[in-house]
Protein backbone atom coordinates (compact mmCIF):
# COMPACT_ATOMS: atom_id res chain seq x y z
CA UNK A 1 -2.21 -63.73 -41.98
CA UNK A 2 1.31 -64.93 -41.67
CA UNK A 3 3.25 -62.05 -40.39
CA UNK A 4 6.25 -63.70 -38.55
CA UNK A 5 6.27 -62.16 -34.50
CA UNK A 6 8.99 -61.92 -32.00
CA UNK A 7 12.48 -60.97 -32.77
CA UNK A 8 14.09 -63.78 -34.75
CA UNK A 9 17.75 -62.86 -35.21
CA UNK A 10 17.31 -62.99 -31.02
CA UNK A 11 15.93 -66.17 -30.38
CA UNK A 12 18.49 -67.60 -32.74
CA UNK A 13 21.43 -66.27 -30.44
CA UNK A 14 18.93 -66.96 -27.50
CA UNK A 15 19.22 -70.83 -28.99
CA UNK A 16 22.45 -70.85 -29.32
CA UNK A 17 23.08 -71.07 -25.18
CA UNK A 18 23.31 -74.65 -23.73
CA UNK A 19 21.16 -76.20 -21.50
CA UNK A 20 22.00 -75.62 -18.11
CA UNK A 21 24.58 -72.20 -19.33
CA UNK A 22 23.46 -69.50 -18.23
CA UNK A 23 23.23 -66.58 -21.11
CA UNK A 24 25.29 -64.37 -19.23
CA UNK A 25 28.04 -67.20 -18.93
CA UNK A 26 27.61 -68.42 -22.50
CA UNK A 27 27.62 -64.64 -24.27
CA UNK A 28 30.69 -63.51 -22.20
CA UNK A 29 32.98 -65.98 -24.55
CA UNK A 30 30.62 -66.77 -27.23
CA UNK A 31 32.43 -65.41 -30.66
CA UNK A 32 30.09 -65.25 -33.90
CA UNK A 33 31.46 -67.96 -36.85
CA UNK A 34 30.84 -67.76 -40.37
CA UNK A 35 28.01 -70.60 -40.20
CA UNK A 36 25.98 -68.53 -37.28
CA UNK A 37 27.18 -65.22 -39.04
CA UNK A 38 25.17 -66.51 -42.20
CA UNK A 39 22.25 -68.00 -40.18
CA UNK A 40 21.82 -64.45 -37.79
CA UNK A 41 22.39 -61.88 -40.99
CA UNK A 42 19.04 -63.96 -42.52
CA UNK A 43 17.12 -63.75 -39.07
CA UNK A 44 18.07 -60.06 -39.11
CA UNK A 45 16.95 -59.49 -42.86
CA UNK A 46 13.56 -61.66 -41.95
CA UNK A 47 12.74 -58.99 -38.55
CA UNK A 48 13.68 -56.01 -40.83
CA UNK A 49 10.43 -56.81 -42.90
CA UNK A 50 8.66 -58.14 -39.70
CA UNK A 51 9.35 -54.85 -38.59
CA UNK A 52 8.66 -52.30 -41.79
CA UNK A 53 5.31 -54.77 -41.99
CA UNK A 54 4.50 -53.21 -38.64
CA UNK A 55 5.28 -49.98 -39.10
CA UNK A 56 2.82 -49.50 -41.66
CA UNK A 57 0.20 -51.13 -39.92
CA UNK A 58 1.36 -48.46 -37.35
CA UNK A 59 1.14 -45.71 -39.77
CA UNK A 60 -2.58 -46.55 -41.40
CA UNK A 61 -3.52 -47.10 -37.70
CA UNK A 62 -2.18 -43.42 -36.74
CA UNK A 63 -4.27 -42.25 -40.04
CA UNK A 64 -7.45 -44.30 -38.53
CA UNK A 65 -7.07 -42.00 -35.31
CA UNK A 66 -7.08 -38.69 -36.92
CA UNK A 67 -10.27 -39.49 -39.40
CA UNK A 68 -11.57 -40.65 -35.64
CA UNK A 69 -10.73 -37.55 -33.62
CA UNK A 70 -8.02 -39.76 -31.64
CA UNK A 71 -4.74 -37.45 -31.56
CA UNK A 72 -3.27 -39.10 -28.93
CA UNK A 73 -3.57 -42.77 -30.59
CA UNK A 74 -2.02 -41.00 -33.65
CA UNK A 75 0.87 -39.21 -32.10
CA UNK A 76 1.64 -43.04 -30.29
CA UNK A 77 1.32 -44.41 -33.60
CA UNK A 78 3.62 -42.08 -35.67
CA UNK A 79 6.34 -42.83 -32.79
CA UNK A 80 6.01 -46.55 -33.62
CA UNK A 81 6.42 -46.23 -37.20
CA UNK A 82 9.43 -44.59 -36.65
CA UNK A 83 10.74 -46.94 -34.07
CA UNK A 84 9.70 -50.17 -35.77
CA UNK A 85 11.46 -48.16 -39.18
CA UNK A 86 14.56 -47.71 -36.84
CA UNK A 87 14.67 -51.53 -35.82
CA UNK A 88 14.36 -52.61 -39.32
CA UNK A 89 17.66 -50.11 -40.55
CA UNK A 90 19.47 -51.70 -37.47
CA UNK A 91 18.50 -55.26 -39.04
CA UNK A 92 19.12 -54.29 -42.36
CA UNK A 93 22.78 -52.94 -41.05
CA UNK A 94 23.46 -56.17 -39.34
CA UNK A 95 23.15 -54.52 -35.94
CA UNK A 96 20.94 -56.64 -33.87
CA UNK A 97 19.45 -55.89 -30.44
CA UNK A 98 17.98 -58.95 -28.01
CA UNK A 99 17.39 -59.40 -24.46
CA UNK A 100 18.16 -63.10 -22.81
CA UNK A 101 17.14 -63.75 -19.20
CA UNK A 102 18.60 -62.73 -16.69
CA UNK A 103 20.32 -65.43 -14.08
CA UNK A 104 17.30 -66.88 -11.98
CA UNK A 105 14.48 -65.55 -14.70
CA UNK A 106 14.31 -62.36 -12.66
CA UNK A 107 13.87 -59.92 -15.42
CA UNK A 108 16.19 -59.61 -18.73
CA UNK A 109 19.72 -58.11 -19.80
CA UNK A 110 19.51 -56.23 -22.83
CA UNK A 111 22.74 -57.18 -25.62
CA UNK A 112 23.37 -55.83 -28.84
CA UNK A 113 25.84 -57.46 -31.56
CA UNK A 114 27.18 -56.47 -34.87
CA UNK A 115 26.48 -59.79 -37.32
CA UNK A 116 30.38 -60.42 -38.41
CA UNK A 117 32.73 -63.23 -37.99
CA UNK A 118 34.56 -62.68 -34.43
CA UNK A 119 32.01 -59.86 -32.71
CA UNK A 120 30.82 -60.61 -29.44
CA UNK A 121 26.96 -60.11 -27.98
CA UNK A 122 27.71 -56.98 -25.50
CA UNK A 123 26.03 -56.09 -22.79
CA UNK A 124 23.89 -52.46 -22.97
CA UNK A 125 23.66 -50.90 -19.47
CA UNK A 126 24.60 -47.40 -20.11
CA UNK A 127 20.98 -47.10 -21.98
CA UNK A 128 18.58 -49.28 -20.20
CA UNK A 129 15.54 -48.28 -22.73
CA UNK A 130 15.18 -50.56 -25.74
CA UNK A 131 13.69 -47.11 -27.21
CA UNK A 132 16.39 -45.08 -26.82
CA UNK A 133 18.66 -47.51 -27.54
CA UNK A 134 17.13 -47.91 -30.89
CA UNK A 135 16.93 -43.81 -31.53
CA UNK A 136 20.87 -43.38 -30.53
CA UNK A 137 22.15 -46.59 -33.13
CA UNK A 138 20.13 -45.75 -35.77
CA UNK A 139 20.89 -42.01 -35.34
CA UNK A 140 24.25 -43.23 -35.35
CA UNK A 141 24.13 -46.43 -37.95
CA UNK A 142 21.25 -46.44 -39.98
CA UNK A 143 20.22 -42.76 -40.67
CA UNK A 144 18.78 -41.92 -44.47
CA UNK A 145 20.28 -38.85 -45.83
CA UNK A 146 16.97 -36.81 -45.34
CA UNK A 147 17.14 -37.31 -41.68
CA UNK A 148 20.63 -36.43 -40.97
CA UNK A 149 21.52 -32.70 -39.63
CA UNK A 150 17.61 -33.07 -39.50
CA UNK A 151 16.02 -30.90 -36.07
CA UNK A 152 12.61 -30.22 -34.72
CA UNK A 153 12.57 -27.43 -32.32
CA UNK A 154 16.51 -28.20 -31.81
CA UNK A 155 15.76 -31.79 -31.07
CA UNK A 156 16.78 -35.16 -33.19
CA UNK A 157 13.59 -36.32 -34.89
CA UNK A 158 13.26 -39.35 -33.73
CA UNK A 159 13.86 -38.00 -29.76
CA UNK A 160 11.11 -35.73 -31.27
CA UNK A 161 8.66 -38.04 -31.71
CA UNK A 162 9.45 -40.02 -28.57
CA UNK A 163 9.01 -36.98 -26.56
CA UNK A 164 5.59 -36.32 -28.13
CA UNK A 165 4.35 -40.01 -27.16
CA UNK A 166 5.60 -39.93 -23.84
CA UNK A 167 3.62 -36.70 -23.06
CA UNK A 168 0.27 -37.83 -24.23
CA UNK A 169 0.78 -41.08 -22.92
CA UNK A 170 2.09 -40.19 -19.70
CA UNK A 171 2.27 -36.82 -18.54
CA UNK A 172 -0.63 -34.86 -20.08
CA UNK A 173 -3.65 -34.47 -17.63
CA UNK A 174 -6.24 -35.55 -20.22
CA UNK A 175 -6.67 -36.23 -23.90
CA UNK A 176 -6.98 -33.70 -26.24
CA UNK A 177 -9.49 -35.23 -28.12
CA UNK A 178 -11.44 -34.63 -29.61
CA UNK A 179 -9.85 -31.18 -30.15
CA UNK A 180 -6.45 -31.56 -32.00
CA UNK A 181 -3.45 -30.52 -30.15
CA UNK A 182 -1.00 -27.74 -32.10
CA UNK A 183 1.23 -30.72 -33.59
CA UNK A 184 -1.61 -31.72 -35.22
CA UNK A 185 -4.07 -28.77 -35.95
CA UNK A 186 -1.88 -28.48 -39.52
CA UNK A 187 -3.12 -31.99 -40.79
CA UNK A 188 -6.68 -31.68 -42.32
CA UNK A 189 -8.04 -35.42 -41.89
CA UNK A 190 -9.63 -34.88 -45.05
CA UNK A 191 -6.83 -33.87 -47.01
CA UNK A 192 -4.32 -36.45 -46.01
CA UNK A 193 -3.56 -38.07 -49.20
CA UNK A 194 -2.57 -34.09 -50.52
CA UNK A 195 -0.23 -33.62 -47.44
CA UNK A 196 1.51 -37.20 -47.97
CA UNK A 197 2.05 -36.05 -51.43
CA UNK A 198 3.09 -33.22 -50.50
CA UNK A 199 5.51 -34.56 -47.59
CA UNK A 200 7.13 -37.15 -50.31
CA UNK A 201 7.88 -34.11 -52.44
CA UNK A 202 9.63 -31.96 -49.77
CA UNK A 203 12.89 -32.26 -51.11
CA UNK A 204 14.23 -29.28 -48.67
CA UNK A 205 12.51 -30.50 -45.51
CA UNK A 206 10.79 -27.92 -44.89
CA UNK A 207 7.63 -30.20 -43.45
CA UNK A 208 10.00 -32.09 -41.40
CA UNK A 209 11.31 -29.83 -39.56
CA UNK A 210 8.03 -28.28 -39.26
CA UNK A 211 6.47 -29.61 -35.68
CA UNK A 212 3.20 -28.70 -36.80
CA UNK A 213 3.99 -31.57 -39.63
CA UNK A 214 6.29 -33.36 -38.66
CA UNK A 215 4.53 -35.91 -36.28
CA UNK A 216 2.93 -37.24 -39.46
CA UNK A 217 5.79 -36.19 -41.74
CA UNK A 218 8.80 -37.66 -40.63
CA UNK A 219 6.94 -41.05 -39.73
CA UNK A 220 5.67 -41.21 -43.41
CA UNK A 221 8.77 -40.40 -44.97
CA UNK A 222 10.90 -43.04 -43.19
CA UNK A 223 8.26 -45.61 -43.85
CA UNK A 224 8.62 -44.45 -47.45
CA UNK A 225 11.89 -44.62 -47.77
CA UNK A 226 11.91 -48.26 -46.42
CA UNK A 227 9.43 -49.74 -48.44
CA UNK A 228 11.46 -48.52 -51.26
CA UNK A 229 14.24 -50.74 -50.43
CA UNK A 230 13.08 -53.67 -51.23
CA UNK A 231 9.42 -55.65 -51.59
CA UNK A 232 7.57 -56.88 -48.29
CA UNK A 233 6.58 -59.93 -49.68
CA UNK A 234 8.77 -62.84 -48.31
CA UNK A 235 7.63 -66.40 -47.61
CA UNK A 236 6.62 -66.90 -44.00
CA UNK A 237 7.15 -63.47 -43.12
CA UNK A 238 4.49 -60.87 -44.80
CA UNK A 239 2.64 -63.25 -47.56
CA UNK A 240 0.39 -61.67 -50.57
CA UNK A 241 -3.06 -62.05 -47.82
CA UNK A 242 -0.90 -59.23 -45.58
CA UNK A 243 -0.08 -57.36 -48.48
CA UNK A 244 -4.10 -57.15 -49.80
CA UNK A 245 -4.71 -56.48 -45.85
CA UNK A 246 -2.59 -53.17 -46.29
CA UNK A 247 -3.78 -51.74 -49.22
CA UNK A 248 -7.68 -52.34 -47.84
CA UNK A 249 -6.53 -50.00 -44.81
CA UNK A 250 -5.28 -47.04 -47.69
CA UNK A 251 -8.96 -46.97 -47.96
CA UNK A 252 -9.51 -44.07 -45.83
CA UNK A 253 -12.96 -42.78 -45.99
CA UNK A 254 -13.09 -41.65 -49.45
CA UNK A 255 -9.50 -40.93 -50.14
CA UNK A 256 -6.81 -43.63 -51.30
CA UNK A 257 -3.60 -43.68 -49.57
CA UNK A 258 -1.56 -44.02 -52.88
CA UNK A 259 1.33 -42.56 -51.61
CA UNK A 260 1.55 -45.49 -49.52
CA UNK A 261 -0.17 -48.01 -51.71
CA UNK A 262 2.07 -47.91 -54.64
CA UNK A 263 4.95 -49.48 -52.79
CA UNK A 264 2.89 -52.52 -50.87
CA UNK A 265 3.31 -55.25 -54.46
């Protein structure tokens, strides 16, 4: 498969810094131009479909887990969909996040920049976690309509969900499996294609801003809603081979994944 990796729209600012300038020098005066404005809003578009491409694999994965009894591989799953969906908005909105070394290679300095004529790369040190970082802009930036005003047990969604995968990754004393935890004792691993059907359909939100749902919910209606933007396919990025990948994972046991299927062509 060709599925482009790394952050693209960062290692072209990354290659913008002289030999022998440091990036903290060089980014403390560098202004964007048109030509680099033109060159970084196409490396952005290119990681926004890097990064939808991997939320889905992310999402099929997090289906994988339940039909295997894994609930805490889904629940880390369903996060990443929603922060690989969140990285792709920020693209999409011309908002791009990097990290350049910092002086003497100890480590890195995490920028952000707005792709327009004039901005400047700015330094983030207020929130030191690419993740959160991520949740707070596209809270702020990139939010779909469905998700605004949008709470789960008085919590932003997408704090939610990172909540959820830092507890089973980090502070639960075991695994649930393979017993499902109460987030996920709603979703019937044999009925999934029903529930995504059903999630798509939820005009009121009523199953995502249900937590018993909503670790599955949320995930699958942001990946929904940017697959509906606009086609994977792009040359050197996610090629037809990727695309025939992803619809061989909405095989799952002896449902079909349509709900997810229709929009990988």
């Amino acid at each position: 498969m060709t599925v482009a990796s790394g952050n693209n729209a960062g290692n072209f600012l990354l290659g913008r810094v002289p030999t022998g300038t440091t990036a903290k020098l060089f980014f403390s005066t560098y202004t964007l131009n048109a030509a680099d404005e033109a060159a970084l809003a196409a490396s952005a578009h290119e990681d926004a479909r890097m990064y939808v491409y991997n939320a889905v694999v992310s999402f099929l994965g997090g289906m994988t887990g339940l039909q295997t009894q894994q609930a805490a591989w889904t629940v880390t799953k369903m996060y990443y969909v929603a922060f690989y969906i969140g990285r792709a908005a920020l693209c999409r909105a011309g908002h791009v996040i990097f990290h350049a070394p910092k002086d003497g290679g100890n480590g890195h300095t995490q920028y952000e920049i707005q792709v327009r004529v004039g901005e400047r790369a700015s330094i983030v040190n207020k929130i030191p976690s690419t993740h959160k970082l991520v949740a707070f802009r596209f809270n702020k930036i990139g939010y779909p309509a469905f998700m605004r005003n949008l709470q789960i047990d008085g919590v932003d969604p997408i704090m939610w969900l990172m909540e959820q995968r830092e507890y089973w990754q980090y502070r639960a004393r075991r695994f649930p499996d393979p017993d499902f935890p109460s987030i996920l004792d709603q979703i019937d691993p044999d009925k999934v294609q029903r529930l995504l059907a059903e999630y798509a359909a939820d005009s009121k939100g009523v199953y995502l801003a249900d937590p018993s749902h909503a670790v599955v919910s949320v995930p699958f209606r942001l990946m929904a809603w940017a697959l509906g933007i606009e086609s994977l396919l792009s040359p050197g990025v996610v090629d037809a081979e990727d695309l025939s990948y992803l619809r061989r994972r909405c095989n799952l046991g002896r449902q079909k994944l349509m709900a997810i299927e229709q929009y990988l062509n």
